[in-house]
C-alpha atoms as a PDB file:
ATOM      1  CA  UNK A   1      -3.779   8.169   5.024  1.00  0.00           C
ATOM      2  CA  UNK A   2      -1.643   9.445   2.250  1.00  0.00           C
ATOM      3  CA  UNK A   3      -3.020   9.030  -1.501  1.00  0.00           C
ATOM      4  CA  UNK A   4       1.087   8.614  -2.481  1.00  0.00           C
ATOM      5  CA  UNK A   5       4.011   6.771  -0.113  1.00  0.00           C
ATOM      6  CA  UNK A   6       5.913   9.624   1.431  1.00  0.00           C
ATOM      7  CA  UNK A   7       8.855   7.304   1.471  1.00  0.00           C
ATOM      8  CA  UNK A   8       8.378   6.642  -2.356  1.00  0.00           C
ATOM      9  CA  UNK A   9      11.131   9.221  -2.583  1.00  0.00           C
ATOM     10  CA  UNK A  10      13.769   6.686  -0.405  1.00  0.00           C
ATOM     11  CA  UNK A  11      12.998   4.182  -2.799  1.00  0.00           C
ATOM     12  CA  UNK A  12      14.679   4.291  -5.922  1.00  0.00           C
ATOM     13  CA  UNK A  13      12.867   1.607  -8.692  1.00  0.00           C
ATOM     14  CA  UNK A  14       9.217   0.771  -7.703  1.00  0.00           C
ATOM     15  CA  UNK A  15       8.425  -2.676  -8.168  1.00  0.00           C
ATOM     16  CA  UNK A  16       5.146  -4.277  -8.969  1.00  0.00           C
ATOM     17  CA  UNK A  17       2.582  -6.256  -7.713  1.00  0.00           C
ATOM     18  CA  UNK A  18      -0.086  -7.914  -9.344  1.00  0.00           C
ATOM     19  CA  UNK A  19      -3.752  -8.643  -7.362  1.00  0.00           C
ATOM     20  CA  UNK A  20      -6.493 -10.141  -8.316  1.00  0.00           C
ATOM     21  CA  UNK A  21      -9.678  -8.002  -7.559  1.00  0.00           C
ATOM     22  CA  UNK A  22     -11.714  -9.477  -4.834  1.00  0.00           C
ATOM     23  CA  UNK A  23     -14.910  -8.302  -6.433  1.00  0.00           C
ATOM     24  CA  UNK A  24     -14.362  -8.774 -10.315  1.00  0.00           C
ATOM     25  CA  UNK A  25     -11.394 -11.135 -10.644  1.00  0.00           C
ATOM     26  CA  UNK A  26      -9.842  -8.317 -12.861  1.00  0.00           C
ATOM     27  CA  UNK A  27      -6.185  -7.917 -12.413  1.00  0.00           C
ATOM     28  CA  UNK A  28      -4.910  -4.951 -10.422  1.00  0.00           C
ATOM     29  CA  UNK A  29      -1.369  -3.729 -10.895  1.00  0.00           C
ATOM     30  CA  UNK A  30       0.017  -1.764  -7.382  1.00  0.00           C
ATOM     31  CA  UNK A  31       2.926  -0.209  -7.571  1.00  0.00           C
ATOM     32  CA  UNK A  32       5.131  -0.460  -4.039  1.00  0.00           C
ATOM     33  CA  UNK A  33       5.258   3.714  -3.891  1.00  0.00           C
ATOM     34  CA  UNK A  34       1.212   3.588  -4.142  1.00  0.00           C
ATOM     35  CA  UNK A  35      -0.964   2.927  -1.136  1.00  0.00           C
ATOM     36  CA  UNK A  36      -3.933   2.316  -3.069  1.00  0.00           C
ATOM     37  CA  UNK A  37      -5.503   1.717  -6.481  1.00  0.00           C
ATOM     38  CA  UNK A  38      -8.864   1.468  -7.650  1.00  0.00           C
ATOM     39  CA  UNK A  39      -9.848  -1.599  -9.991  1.00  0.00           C
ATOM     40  CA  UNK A  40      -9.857  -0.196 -13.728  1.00  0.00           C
ATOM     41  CA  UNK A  41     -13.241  -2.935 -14.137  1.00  0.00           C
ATOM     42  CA  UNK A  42     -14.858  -2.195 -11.117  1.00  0.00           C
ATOM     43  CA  UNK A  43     -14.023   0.455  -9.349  1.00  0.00           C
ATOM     44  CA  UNK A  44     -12.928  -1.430  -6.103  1.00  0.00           C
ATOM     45  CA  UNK A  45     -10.354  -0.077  -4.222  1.00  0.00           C
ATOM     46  CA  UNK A  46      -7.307  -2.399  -3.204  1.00  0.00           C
ATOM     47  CA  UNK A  47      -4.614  -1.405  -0.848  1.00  0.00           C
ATOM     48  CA  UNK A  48      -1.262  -2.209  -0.598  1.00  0.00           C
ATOM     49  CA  UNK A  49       0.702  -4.601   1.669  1.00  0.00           C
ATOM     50  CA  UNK A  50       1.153  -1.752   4.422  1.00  0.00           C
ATOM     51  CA  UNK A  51       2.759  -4.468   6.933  1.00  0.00           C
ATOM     52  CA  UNK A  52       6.170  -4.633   5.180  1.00  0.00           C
ATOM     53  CA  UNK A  53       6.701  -1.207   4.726  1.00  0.00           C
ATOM     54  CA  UNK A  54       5.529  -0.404   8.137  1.00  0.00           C
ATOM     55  CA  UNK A  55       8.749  -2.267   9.543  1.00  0.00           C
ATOM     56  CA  UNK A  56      11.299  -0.100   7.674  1.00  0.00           C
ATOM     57  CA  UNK A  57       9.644   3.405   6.626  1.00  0.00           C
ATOM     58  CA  UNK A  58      10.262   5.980   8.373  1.00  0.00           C
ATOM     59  CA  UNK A  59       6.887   7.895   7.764  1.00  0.00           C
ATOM     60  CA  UNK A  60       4.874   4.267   8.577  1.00  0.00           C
ATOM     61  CA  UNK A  61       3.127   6.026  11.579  1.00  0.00           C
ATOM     62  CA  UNK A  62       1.813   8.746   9.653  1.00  0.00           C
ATOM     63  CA  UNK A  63       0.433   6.748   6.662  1.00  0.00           C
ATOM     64  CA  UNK A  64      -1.047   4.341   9.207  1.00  0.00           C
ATOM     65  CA  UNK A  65      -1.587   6.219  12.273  1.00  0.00           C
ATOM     66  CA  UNK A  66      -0.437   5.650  16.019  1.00  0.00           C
ATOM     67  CA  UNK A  67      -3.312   2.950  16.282  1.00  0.00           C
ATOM     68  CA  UNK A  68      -2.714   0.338  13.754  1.00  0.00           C
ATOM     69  CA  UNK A  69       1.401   1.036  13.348  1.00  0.00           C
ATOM     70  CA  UNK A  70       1.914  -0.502  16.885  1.00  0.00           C
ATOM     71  CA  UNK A  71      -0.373  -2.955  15.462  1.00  0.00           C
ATOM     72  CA  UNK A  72       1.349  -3.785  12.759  1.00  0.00           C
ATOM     73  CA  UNK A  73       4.654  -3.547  14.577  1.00  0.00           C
ATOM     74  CA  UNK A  74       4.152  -5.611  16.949  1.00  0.00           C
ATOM     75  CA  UNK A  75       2.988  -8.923  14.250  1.00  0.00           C
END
């Protein structure tokens, strides 16, 4: 997996997404260009919604691999 979105660069505004930490209950703030982000509390790692972008980006199978894109792709 990619620390950054390789299609970050198609995109022009990131937009934001707020989680909830499922270990702390701390807020997490995931930007849609990021594919992961550690809790700032805890330390937890959240990921991303990788299903959405795996319908439209172009460089989905390579963030994802072969495995899980088709997967994804096919839900």
């Amino acid at each position: 997996m990619f620390e950054k979105c390789p299609g970050s660069a198609d995109v022009r505004t990131p937009t934001i997404t707020i989680k909830k930490c499922p270990e702390c209950g701390e807020e997490i703030e995931i930007f849609s260009n990021e594919m992961q982000v550690a809790c700032s509390n805890c330390g937890f790692t959240a990921y991303s919604d990788l299903e959405s972008c795996v319908q439209w980006c172009k460089y989905a199978i390579e963030c994802v691999g072969e495995e899980v894109y088709q997967k994804l792709k096919k839900e």
